[in-house]
N, C-alpha and C. Protein backbone atom coordinates (compact mmCIF):
# COMPACT_ATOMS: atom_id res chain seq x y z
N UNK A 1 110.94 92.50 131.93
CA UNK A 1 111.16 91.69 130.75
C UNK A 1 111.68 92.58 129.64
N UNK A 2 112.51 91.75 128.71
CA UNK A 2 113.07 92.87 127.57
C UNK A 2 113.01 91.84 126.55
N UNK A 3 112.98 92.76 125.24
CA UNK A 3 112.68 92.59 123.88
C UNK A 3 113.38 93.07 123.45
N UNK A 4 114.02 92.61 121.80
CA UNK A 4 114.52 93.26 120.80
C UNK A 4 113.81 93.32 120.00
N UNK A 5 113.08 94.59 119.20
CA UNK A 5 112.10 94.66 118.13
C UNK A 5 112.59 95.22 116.92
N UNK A 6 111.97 95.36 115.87
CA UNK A 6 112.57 95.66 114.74
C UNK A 6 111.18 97.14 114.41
N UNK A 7 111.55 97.99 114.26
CA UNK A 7 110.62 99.14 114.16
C UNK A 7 111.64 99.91 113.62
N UNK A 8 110.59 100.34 111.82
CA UNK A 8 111.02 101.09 110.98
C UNK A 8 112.22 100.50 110.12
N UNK A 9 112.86 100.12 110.62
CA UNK A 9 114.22 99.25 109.67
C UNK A 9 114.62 99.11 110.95
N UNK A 10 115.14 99.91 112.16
CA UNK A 10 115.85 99.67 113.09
C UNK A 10 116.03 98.74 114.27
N UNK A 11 116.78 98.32 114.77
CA UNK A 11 116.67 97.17 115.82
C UNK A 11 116.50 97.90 116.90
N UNK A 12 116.03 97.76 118.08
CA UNK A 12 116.16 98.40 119.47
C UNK A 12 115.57 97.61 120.45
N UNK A 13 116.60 97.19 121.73
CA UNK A 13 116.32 96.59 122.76
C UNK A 13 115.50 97.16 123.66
N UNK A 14 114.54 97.07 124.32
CA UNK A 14 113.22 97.80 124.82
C UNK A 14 112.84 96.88 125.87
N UNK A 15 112.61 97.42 127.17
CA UNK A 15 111.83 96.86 128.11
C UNK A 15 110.08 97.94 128.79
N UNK A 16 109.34 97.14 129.55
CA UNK A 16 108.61 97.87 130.03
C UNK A 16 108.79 99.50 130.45
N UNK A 17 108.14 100.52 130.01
CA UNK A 17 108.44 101.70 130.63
C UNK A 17 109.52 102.66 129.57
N UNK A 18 110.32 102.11 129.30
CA UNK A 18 111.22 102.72 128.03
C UNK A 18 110.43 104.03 127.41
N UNK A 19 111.21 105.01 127.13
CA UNK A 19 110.60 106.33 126.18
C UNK A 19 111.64 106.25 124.89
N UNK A 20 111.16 106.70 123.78
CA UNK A 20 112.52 106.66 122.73
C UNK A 20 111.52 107.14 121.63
N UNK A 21 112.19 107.82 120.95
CA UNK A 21 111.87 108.09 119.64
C UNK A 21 111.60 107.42 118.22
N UNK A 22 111.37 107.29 117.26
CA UNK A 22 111.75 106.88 116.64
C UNK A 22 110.70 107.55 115.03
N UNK A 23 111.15 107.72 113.81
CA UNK A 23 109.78 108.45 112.87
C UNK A 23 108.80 108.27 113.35
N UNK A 24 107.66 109.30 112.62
CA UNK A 24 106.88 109.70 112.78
C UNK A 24 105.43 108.53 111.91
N UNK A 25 104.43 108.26 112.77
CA UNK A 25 103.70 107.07 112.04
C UNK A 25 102.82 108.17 111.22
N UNK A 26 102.85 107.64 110.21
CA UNK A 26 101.55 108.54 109.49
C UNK A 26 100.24 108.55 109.73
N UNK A 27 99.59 109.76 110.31
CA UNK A 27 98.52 110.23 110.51
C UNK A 27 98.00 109.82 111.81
N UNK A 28 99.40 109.86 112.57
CA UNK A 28 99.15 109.44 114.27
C UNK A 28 98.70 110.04 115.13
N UNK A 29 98.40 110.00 115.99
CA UNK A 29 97.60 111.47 116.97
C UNK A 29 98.45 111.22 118.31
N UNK A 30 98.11 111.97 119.29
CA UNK A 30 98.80 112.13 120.70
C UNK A 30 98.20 110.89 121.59
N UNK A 31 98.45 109.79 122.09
CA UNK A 31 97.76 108.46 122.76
C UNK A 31 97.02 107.63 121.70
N UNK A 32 97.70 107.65 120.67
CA UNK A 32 97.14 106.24 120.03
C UNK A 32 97.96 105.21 120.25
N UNK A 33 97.44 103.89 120.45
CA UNK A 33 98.39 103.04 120.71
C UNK A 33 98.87 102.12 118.96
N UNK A 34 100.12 101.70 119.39
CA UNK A 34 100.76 100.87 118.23
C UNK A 34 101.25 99.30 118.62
N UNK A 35 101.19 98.69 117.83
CA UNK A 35 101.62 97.06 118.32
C UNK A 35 102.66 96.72 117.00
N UNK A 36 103.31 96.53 117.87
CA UNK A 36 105.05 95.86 117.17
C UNK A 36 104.50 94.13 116.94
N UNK A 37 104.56 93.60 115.53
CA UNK A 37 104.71 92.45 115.87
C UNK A 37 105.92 91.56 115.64
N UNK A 38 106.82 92.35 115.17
CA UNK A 38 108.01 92.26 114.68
C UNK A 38 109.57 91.77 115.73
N UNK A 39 109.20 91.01 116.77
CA UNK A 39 109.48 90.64 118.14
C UNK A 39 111.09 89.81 117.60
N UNK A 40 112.00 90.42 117.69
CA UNK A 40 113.76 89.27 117.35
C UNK A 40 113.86 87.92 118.58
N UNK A 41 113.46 88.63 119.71
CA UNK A 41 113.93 88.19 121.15
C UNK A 41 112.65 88.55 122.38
N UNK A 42 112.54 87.78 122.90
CA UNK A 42 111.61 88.18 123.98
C UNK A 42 112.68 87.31 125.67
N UNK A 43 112.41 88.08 126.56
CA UNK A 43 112.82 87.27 127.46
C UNK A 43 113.98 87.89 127.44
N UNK A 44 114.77 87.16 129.25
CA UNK A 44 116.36 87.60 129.74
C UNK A 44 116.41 86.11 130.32
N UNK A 45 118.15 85.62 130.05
CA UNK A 45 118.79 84.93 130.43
C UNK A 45 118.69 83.44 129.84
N UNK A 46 118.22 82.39 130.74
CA UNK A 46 118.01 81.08 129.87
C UNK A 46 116.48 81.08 129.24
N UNK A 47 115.58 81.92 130.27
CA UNK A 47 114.23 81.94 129.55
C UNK A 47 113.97 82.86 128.33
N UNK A 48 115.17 83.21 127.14
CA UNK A 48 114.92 84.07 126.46
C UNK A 48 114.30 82.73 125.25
N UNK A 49 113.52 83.70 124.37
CA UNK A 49 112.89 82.99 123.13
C UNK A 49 113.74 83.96 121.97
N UNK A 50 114.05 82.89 121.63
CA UNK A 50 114.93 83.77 120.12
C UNK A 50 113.86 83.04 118.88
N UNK A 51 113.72 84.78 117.85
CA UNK A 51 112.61 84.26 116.85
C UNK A 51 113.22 83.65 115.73
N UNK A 52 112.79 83.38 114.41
CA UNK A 52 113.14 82.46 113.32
C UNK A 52 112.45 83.07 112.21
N UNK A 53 112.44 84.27 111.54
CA UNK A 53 113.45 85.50 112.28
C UNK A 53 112.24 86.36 113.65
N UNK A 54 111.29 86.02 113.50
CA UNK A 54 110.38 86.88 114.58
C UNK A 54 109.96 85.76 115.28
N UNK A 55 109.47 86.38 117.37
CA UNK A 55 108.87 85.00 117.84
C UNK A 55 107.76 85.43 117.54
N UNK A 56 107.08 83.68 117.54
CA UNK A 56 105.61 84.08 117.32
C UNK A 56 104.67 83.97 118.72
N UNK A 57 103.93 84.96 118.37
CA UNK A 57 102.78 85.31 119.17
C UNK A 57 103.18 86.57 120.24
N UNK A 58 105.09 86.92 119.80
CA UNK A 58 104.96 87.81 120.85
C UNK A 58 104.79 88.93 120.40
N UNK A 59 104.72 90.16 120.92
CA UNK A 59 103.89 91.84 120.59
C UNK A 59 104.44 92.30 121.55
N UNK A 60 104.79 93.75 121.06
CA UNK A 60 104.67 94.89 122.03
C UNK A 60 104.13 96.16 121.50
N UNK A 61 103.53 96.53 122.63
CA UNK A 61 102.80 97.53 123.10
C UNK A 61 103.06 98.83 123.20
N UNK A 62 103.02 99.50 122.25
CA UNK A 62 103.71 101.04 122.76
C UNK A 62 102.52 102.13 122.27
N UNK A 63 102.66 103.49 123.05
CA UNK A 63 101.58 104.49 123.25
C UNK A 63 102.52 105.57 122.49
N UNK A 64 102.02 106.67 122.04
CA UNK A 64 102.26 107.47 121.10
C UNK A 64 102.42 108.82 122.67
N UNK A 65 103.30 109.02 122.96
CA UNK A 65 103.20 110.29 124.41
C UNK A 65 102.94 111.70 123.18
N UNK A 66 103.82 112.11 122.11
CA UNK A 66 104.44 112.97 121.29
C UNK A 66 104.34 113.49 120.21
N UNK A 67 104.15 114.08 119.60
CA UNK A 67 104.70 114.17 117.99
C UNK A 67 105.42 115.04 117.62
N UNK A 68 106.83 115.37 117.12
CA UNK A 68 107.50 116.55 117.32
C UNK A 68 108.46 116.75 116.29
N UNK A 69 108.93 117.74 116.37
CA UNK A 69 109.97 117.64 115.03
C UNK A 69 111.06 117.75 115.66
N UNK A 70 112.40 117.18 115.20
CA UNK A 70 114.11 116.95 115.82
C UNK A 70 114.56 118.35 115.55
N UNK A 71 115.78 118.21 115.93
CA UNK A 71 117.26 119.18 115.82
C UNK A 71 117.67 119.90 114.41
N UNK A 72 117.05 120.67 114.11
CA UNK A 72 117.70 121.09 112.77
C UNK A 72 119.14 120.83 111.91
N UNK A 73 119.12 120.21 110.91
CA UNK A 73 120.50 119.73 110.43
C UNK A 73 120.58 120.79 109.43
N UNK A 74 121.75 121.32 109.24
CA UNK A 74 122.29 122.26 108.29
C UNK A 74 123.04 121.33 106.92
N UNK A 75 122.45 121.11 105.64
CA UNK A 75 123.15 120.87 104.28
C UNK A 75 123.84 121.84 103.83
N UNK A 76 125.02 121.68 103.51
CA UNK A 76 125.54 122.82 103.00
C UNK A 76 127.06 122.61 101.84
N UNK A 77 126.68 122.94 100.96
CA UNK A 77 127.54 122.30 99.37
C UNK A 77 128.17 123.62 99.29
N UNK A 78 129.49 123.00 98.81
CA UNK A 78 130.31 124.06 98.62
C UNK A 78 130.42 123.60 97.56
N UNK A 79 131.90 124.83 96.28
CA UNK A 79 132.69 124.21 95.60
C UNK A 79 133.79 125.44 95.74
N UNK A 80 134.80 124.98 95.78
CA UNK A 80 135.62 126.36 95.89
C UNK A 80 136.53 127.35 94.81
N UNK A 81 136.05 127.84 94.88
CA UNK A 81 136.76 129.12 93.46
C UNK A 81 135.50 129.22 92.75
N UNK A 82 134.62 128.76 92.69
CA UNK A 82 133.63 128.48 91.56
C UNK A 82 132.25 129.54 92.10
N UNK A 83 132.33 130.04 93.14
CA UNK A 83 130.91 130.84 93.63
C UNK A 83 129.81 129.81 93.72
N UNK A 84 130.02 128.61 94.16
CA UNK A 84 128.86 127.57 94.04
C UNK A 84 128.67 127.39 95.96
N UNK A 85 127.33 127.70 96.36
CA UNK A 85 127.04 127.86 97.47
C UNK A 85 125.65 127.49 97.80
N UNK A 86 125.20 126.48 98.44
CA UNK A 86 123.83 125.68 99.14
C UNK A 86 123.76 125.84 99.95
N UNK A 87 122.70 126.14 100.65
CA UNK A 87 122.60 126.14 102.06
C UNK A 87 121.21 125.83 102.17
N UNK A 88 120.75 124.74 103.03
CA UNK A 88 119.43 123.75 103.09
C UNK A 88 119.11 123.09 104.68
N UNK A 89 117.90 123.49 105.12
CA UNK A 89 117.90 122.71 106.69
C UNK A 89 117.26 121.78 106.39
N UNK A 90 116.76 121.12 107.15
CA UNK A 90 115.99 119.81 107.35
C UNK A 90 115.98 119.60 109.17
N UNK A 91 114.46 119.29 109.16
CA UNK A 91 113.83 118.76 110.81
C UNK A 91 112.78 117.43 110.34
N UNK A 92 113.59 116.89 110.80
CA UNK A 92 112.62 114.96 110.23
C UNK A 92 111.47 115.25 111.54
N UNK A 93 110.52 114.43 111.21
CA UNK A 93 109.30 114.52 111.88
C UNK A 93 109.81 113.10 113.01
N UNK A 94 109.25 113.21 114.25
CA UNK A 94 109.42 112.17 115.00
C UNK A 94 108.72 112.26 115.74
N UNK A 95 108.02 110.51 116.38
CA UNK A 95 107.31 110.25 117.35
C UNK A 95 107.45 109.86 118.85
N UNK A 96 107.30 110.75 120.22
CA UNK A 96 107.71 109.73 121.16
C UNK A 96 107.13 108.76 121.29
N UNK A 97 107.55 107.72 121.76
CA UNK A 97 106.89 106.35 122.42
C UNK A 97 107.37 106.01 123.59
N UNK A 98 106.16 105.07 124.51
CA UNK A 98 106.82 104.65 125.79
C UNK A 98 106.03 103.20 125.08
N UNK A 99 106.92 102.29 126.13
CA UNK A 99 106.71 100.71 125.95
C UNK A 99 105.41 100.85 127.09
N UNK A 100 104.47 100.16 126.68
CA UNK A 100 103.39 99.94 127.58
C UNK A 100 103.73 98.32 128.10
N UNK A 101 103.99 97.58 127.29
CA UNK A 101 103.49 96.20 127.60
C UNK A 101 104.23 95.08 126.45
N UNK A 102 105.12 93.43 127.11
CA UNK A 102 105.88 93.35 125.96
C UNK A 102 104.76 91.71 126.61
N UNK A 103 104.08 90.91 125.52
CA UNK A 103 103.69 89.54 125.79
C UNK A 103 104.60 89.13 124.97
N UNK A 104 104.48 87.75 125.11
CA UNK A 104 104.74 86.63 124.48
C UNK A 104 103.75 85.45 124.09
């Protein structure tokens, strides 16, 4: 079965088993579980339920596998002729998740 959920601002199509990232929940630990109730779509084909804007009663289920920090991004401001020079990293905090379980 697959879902479209709305987690964090983002949309993402998700079925049973799925791993994916997405921020970091505040003050999450390694196997805590989380429940999406924020459900767009539940279902494939003619048996899909489209929500108004969420369906109701459906949830998913996801487990916390992770907690980790991403890929280092390099900021870096120039201006030229001027000796004006920035240089700034950044590693956003992020959580894995696997889909445990999608009801309706």
């Amino acid at each position: 079965m697959k879902a479209i959920i709305r987690i964090q601002g983002k949309q993402l199509t998700v079925s049973e088993g799925n791993i994916f990232s997405v921020n970091r929940y505040a003050g999450s630990q390694t196997g805590d579980p989380v429940e999406v109730k924020e459900v767009l779509l539940v279902g494939e084909g003619p048996e899909a339920k489209l929500g108004d804007p969420y369906v109701a009663g459906a949830c998913v289920r996801l487990n916390i596998l992770e907690n980790k920090r991403g890929k280092k991004v390099i900021v870096f401001k120039k201006k030229r002729r001027k000796g004006y020079e920035r240089k700034r990293g950044h590693r956003q905090e992020l959580s894995v998740v696997r889909v445990e379980s999608i009801r309706m």
